[in-house]
PDB file of N, CA and C in Angstrom:
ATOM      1  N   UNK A   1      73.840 145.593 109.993  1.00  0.00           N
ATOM      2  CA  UNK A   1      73.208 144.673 109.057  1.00  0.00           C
ATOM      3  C   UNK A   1      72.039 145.373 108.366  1.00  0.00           C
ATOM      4  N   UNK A   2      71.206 146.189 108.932  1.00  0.00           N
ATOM      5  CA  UNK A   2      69.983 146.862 108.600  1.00  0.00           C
ATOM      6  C   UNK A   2      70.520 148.088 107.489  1.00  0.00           C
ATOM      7  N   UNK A   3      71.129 148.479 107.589  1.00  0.00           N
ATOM      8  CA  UNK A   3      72.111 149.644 106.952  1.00  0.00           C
ATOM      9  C   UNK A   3      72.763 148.851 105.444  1.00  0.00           C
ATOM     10  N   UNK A   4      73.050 147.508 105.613  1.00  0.00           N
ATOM     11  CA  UNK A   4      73.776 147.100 104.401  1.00  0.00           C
ATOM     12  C   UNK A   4      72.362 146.562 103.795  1.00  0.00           C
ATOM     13  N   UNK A   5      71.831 146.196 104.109  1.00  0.00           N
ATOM     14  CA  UNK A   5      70.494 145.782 103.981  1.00  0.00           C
ATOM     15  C   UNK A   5      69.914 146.840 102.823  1.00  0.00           C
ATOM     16  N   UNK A   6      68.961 147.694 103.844  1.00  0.00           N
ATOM     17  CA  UNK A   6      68.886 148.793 103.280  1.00  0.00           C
ATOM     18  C   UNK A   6      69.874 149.502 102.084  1.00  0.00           C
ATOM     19  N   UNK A   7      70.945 149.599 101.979  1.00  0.00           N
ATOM     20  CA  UNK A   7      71.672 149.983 101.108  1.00  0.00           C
ATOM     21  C   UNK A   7      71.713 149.108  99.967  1.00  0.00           C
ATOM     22  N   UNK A   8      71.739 148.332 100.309  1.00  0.00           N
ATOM     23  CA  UNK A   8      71.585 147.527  98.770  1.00  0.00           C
ATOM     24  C   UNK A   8      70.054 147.038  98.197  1.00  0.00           C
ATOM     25  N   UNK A   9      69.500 147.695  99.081  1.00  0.00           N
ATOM     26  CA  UNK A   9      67.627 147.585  98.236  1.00  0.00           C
ATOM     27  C   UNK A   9      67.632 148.922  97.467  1.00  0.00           C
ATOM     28  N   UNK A  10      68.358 150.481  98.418  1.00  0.00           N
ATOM     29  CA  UNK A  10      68.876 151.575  98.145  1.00  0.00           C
ATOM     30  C   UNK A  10      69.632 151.608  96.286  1.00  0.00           C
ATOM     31  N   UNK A  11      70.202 150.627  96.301  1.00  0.00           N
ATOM     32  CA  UNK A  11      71.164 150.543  94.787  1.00  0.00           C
ATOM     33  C   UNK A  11      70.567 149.702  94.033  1.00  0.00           C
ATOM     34  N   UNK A  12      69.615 148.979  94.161  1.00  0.00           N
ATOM     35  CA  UNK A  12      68.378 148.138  93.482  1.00  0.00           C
ATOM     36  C   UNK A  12      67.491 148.845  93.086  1.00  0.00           C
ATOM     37  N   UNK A  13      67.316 149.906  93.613  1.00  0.00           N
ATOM     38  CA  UNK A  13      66.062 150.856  93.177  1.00  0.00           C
ATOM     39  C   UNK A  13      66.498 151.966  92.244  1.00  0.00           C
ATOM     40  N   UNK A  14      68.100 152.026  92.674  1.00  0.00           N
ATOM     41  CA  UNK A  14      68.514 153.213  91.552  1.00  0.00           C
ATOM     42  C   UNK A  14      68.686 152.744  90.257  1.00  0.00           C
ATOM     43  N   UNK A  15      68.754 151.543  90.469  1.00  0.00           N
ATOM     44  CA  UNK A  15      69.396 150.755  88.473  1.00  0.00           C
ATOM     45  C   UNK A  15      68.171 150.281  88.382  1.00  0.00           C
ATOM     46  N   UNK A  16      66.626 150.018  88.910  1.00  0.00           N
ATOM     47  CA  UNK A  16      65.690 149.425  88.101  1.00  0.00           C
ATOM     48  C   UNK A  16      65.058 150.573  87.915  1.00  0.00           C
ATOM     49  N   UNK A  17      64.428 151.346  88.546  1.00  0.00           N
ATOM     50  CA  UNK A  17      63.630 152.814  88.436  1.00  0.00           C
ATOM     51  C   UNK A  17      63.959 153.200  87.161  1.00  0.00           C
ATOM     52  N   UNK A  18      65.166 153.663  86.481  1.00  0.00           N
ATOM     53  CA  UNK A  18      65.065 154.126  85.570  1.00  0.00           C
ATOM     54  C   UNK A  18      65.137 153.113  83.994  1.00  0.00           C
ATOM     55  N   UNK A  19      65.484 152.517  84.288  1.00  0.00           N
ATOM     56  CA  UNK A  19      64.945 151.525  83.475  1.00  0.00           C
ATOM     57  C   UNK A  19      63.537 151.177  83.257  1.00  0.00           C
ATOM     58  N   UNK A  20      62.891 150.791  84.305  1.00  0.00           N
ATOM     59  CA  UNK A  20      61.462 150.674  84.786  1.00  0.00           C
ATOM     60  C   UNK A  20      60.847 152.121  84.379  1.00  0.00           C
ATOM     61  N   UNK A  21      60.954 153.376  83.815  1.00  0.00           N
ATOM     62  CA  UNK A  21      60.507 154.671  83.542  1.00  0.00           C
ATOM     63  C   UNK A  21      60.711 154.607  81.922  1.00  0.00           C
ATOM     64  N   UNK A  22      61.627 153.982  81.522  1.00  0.00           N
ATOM     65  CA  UNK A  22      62.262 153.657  79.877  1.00  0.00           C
ATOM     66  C   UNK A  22      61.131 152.943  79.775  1.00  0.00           C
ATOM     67  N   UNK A  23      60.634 152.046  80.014  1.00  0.00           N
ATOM     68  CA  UNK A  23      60.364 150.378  79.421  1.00  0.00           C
ATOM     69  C   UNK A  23      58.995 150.028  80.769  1.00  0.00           C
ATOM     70  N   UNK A  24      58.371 150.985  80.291  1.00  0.00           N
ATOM     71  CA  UNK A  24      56.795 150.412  81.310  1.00  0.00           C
ATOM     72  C   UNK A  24      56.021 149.207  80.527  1.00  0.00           C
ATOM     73  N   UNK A  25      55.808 149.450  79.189  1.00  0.00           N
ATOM     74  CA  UNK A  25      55.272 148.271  79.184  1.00  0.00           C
ATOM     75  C   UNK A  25      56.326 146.699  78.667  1.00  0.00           C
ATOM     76  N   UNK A  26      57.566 146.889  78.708  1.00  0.00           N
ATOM     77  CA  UNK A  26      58.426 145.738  79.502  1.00  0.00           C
ATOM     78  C   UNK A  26      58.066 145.006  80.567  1.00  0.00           C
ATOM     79  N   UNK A  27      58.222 146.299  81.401  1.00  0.00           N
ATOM     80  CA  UNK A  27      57.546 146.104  83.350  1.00  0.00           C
ATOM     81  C   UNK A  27      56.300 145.197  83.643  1.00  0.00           C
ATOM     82  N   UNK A  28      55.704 145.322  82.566  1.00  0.00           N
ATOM     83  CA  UNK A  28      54.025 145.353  82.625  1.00  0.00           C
ATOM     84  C   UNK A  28      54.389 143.816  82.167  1.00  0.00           C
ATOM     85  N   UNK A  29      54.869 143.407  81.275  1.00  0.00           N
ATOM     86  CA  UNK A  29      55.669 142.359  80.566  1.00  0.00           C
ATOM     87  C   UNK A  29      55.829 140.902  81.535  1.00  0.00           C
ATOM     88  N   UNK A  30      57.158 142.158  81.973  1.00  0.00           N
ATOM     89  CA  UNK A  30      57.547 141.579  83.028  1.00  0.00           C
ATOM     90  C   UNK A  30      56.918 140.359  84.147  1.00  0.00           C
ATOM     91  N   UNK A  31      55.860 141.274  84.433  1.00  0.00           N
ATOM     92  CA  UNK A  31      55.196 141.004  85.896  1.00  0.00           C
ATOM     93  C   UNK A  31      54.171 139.355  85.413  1.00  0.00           C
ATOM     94  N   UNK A  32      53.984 139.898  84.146  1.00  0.00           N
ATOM     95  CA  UNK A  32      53.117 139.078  83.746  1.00  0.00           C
ATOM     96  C   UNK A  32      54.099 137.464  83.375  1.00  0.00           C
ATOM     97  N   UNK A  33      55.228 137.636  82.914  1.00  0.00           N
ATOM     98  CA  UNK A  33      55.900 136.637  82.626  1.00  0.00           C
ATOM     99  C   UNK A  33      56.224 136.012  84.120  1.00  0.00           C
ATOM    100  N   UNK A  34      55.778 136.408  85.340  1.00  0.00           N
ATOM    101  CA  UNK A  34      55.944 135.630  86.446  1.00  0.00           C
ATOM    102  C   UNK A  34      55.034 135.042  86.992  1.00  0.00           C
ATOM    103  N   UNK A  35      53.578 136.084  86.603  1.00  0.00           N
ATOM    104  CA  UNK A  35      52.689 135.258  86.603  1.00  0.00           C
ATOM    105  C   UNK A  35      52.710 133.428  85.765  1.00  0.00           C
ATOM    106  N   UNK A  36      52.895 134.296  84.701  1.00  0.00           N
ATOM    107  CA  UNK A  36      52.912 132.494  83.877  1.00  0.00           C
ATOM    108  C   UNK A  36      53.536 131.521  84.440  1.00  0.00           C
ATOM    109  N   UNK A  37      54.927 131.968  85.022  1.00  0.00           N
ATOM    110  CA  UNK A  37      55.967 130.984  85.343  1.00  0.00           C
ATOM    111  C   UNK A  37      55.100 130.487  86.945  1.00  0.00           C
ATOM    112  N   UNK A  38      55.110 131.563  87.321  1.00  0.00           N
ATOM    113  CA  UNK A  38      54.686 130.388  88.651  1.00  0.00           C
ATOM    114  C   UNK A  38      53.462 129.611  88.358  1.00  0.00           C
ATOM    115  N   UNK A  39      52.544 129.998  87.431  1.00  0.00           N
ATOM    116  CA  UNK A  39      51.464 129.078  87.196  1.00  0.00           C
ATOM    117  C   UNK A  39      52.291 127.680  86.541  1.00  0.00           C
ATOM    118  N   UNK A  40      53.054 127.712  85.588  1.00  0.00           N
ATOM    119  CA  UNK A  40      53.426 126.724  85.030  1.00  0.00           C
ATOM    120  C   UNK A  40      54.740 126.088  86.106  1.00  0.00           C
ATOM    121  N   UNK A  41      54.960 126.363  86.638  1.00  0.00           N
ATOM    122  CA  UNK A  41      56.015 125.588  87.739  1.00  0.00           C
ATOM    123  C   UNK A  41      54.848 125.013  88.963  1.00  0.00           C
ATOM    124  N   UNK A  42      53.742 125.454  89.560  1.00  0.00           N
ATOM    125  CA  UNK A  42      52.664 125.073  89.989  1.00  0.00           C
ATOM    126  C   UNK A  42      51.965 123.627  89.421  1.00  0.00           C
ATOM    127  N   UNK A  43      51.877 123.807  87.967  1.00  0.00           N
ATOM    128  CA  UNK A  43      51.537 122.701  87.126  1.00  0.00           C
ATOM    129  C   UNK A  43      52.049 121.781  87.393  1.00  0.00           C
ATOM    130  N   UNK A  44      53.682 122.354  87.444  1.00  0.00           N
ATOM    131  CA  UNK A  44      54.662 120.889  86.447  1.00  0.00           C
ATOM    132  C   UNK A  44      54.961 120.154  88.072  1.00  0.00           C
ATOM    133  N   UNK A  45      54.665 120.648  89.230  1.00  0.00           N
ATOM    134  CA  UNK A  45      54.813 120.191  90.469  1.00  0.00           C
ATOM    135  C   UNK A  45      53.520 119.472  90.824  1.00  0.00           C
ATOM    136  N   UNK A  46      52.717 119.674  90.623  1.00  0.00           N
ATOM    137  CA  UNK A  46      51.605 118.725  90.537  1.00  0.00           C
ATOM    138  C   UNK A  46      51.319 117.437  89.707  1.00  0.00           C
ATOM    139  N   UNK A  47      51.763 117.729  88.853  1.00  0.00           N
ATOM    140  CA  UNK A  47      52.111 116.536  87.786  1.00  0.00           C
ATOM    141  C   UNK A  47      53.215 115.555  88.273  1.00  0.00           C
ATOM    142  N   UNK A  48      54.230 116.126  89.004  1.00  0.00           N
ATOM    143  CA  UNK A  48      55.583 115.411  89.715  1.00  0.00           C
ATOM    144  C   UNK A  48      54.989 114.592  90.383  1.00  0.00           C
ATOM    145  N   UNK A  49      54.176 115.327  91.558  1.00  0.00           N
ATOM    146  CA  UNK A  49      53.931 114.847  92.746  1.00  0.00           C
ATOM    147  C   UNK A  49      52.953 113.244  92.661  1.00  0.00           C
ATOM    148  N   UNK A  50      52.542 113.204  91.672  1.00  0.00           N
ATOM    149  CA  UNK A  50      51.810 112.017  90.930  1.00  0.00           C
ATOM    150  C   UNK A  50      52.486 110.910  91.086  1.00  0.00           C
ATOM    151  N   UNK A  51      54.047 110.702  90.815  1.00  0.00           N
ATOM    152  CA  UNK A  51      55.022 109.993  91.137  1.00  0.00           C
ATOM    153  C   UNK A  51      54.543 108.997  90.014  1.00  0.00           C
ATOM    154  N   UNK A  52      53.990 109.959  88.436  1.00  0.00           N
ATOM    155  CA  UNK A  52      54.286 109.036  87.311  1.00  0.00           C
ATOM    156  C   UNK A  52      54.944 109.682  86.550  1.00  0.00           C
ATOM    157  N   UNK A  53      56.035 109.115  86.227  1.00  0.00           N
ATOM    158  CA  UNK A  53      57.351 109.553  85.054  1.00  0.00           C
ATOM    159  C   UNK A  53      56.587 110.227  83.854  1.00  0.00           C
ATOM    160  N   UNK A  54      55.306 109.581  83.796  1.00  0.00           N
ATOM    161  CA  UNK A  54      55.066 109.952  82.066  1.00  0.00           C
ATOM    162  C   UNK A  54      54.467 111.632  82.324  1.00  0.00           C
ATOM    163  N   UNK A  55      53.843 111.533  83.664  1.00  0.00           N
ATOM    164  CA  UNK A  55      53.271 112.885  83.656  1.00  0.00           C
ATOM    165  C   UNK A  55      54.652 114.150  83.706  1.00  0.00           C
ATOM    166  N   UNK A  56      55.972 113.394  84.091  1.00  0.00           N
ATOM    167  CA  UNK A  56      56.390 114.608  84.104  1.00  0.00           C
ATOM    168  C   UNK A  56      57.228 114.830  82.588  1.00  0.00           C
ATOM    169  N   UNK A  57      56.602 114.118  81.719  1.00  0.00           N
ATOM    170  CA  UNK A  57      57.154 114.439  80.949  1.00  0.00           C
ATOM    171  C   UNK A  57      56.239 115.607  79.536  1.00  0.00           C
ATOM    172  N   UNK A  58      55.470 115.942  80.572  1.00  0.00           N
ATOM    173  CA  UNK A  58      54.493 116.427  79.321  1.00  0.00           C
ATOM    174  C   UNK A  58      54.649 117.914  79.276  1.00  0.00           C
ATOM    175  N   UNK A  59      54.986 118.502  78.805  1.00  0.00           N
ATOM    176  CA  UNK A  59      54.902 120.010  78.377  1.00  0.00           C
ATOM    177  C   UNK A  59      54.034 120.757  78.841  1.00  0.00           C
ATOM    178  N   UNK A  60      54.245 121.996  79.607  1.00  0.00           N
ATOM    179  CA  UNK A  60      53.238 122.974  80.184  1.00  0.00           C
ATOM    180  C   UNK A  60      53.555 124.457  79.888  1.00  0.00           C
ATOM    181  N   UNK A  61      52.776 125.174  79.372  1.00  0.00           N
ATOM    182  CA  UNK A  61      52.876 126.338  79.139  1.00  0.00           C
ATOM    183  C   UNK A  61      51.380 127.295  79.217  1.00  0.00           C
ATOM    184  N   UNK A  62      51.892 128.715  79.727  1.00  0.00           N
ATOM    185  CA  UNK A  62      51.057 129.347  80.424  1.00  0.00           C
ATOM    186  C   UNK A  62      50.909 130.536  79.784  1.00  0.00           C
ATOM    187  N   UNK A  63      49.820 130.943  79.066  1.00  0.00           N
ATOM    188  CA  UNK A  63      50.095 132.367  78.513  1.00  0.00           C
ATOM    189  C   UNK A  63      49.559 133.478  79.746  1.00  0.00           C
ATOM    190  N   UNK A  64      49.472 134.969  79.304  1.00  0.00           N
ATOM    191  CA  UNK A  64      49.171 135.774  80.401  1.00  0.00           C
ATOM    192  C   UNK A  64      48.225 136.236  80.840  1.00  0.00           C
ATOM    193  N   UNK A  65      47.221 134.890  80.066  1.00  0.00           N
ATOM    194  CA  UNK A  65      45.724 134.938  81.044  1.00  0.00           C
ATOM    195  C   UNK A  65      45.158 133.987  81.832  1.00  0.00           C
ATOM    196  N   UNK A  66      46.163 133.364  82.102  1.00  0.00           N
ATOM    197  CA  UNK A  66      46.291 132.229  82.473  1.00  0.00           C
ATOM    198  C   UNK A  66      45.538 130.658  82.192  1.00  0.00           C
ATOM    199  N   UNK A  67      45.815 130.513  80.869  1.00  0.00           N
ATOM    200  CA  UNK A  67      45.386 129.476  80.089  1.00  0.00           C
ATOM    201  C   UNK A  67      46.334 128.643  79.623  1.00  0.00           C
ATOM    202  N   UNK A  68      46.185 127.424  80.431  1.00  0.00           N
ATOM    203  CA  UNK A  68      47.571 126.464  79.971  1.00  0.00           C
ATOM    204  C   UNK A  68      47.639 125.378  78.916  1.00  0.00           C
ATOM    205  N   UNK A  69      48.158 125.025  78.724  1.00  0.00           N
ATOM    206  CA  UNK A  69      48.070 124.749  77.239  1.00  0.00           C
ATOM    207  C   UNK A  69      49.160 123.522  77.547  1.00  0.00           C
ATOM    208  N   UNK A  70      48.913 121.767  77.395  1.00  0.00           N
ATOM    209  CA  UNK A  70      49.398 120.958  77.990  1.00  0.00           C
ATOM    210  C   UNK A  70      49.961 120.229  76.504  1.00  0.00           C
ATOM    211  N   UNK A  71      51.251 119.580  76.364  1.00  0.00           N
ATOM    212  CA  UNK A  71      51.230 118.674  75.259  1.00  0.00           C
ATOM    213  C   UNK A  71      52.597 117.599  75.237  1.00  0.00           C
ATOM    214  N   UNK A  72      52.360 116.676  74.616  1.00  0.00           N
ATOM    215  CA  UNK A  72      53.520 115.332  74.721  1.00  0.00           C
ATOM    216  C   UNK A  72      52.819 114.309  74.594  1.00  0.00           C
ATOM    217  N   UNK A  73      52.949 113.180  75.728  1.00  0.00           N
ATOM    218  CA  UNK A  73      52.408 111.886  75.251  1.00  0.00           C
ATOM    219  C   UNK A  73      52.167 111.160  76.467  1.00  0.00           C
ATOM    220  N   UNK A  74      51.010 110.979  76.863  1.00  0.00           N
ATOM    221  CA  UNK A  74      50.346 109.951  78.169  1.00  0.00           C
ATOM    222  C   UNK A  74      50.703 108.674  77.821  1.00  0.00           C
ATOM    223  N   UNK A  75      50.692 107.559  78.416  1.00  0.00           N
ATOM    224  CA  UNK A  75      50.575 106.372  78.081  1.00  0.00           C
ATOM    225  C   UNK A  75      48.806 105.777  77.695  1.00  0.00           C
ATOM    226  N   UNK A  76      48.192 106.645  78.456  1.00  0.00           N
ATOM    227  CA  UNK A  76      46.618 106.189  78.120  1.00  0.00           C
ATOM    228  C   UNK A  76      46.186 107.734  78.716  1.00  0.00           C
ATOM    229  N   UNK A  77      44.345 107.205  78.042  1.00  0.00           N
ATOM    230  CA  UNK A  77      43.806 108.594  78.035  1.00  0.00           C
ATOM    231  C   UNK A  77      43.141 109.262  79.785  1.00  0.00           C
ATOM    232  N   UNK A  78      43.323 108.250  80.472  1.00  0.00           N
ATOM    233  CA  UNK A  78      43.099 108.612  82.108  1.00  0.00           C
ATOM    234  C   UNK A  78      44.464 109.279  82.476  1.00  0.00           C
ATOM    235  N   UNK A  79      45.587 109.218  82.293  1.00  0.00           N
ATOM    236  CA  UNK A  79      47.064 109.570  82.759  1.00  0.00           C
ATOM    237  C   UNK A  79      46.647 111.167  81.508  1.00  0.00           C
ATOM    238  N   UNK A  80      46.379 111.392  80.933  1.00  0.00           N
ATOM    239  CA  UNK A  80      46.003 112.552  79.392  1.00  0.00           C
ATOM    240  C   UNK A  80      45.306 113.342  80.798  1.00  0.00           C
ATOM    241  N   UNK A  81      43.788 112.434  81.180  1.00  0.00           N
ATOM    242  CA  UNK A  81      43.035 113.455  81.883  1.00  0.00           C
ATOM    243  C   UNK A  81      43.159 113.844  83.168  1.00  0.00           C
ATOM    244  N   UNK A  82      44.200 113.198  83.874  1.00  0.00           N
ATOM    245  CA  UNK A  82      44.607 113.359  84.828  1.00  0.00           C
ATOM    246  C   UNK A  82      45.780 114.523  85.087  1.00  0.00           C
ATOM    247  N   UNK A  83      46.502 113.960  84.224  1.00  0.00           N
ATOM    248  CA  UNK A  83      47.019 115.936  84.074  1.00  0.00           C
ATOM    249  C   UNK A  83      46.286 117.125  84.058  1.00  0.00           C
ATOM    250  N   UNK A  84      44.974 116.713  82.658  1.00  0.00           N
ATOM    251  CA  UNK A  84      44.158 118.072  82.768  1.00  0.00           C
ATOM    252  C   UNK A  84      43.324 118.200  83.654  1.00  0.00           C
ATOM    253  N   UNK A  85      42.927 117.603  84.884  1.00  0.00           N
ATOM    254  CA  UNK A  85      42.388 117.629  85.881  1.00  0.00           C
ATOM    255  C   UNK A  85      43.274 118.782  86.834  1.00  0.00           C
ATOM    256  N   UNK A  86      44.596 117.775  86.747  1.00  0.00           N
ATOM    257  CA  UNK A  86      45.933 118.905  87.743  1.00  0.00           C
ATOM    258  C   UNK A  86      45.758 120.113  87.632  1.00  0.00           C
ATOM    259  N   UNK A  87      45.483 120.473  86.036  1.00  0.00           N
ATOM    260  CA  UNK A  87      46.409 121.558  85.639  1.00  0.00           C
ATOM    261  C   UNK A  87      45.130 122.295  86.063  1.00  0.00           C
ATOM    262  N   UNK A  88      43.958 122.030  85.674  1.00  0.00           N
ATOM    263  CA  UNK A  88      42.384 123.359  85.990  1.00  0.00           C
ATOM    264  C   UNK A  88      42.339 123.068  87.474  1.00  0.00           C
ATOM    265  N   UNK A  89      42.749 122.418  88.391  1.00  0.00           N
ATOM    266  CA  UNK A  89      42.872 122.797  89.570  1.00  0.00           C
ATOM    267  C   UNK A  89      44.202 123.660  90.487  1.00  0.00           C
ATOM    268  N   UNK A  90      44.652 124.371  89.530  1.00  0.00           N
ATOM    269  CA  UNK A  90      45.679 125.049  89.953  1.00  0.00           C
ATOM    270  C   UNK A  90      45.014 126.398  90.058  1.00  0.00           C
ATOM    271  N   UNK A  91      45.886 127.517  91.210  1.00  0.00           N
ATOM    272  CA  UNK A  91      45.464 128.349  91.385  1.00  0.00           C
ATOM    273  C   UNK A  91      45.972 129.097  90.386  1.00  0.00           C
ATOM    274  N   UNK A  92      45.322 130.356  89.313  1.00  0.00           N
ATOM    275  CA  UNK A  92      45.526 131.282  88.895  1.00  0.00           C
ATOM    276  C   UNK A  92      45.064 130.586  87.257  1.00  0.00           C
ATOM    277  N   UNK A  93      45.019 129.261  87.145  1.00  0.00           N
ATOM    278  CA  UNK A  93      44.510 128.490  86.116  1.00  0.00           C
ATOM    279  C   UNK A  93      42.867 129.135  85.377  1.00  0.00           C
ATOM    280  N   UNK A  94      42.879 129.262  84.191  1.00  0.00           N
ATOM    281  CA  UNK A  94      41.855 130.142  83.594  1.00  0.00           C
ATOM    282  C   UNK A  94      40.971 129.143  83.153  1.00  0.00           C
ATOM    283  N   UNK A  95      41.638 128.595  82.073  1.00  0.00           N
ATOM    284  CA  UNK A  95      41.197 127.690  81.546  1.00  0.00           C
ATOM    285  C   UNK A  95      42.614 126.454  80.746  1.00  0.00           C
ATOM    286  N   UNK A  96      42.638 125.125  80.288  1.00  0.00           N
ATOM    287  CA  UNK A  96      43.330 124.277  79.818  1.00  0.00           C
ATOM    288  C   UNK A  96      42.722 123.979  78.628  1.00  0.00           C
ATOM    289  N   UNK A  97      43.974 123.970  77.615  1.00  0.00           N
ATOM    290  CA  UNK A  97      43.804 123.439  76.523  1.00  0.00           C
ATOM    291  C   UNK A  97      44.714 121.881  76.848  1.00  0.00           C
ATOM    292  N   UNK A  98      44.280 120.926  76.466  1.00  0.00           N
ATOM    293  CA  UNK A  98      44.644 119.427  76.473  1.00  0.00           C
ATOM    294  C   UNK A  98      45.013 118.899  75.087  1.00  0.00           C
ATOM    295  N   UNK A  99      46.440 119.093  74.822  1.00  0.00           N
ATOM    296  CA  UNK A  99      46.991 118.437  73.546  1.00  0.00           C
ATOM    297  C   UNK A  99      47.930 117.290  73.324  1.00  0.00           C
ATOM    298  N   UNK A 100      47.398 116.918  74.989  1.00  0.00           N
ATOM    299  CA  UNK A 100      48.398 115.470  75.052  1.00  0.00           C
ATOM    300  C   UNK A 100      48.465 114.639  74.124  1.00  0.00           C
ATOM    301  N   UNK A 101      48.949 113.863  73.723  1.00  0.00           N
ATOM    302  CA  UNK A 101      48.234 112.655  72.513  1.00  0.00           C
ATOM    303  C   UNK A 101      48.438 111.396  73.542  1.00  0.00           C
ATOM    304  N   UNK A 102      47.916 110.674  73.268  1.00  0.00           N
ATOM    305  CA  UNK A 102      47.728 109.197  74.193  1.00  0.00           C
ATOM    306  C   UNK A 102      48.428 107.913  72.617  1.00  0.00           C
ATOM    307  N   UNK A 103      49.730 107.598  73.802  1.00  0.00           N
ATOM    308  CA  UNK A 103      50.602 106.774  72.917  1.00  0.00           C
ATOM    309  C   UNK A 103      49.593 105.343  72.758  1.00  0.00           C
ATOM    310  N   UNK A 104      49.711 104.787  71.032  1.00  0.00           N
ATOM    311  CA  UNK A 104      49.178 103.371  71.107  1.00  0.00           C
ATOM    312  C   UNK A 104      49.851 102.202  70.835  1.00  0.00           C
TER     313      UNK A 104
END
C-alpha cells in the first residue's frame, strides 16, 4: 500500500514539476486562488449556518488579499449587517466591502 501510495505522489510530481517550472507565476496564481476560495466557502458557511434562506442567498467573493466583497438582497438592513459582521469575522478576512441592497 505504501509503495502504491508513494508511487502515485511519485507520478504527481513528475506531471506538475514541470509544468510548475513553465508557469511560476500561474503557481503563484494558483495558490492564491485557494486562498480566496476557502475564504469565500468559509463565508458562504457562516451565512448558512444562520439558518436564514435570504443570507444564503447573497453573493460572496474574495479577491487575493483577502477582501470580500458581499452583494444581492437582505430582506432588512440588520440581516445586510449581519452578514457583514459574518464575513469580517472570518479567518483570513482583510477587510469587507458591503453591497447588499436591503429589499423594500
Amino acid at each position: 500500500m505504501k509503495k502504491l501510495v508513494l508511487t502515485g505522489l511519485v507520478a504527481i510530481g513528475a506531471v506538475y514539476l514541470p509544468v510548475a517550472a513553465f508557469a511560476a507565476d500561474d503557481a503563484a496564481k494558483a495558490g492564491t486562488y485557494v486562498k480566496d476560495s476557502v475564504i469565500t466557502t468559509k463565508v458562504k458557511a457562516k451565512l448558512a449556518s444562520k439558518h436564514m434562506s435570504t443570507l444564503t442567498k447573497i453573493k460572496v467573493d474574495t479577491d487575493n488579499q483577502g477582501v470580500v466583497w458581499l452583494s444581492g438582497v437582505a430582506p432588512t438592513k440588520d440581516a445586510s449587517d449581519l452578514a457583514a459582521m459574518l464575513a469580517k469575522d472570518t479567518d483570513g478576512v482583510t477587510s469587507v466591502h458591503n453591497d447588499i441592497v436591503v429589499a423594500q
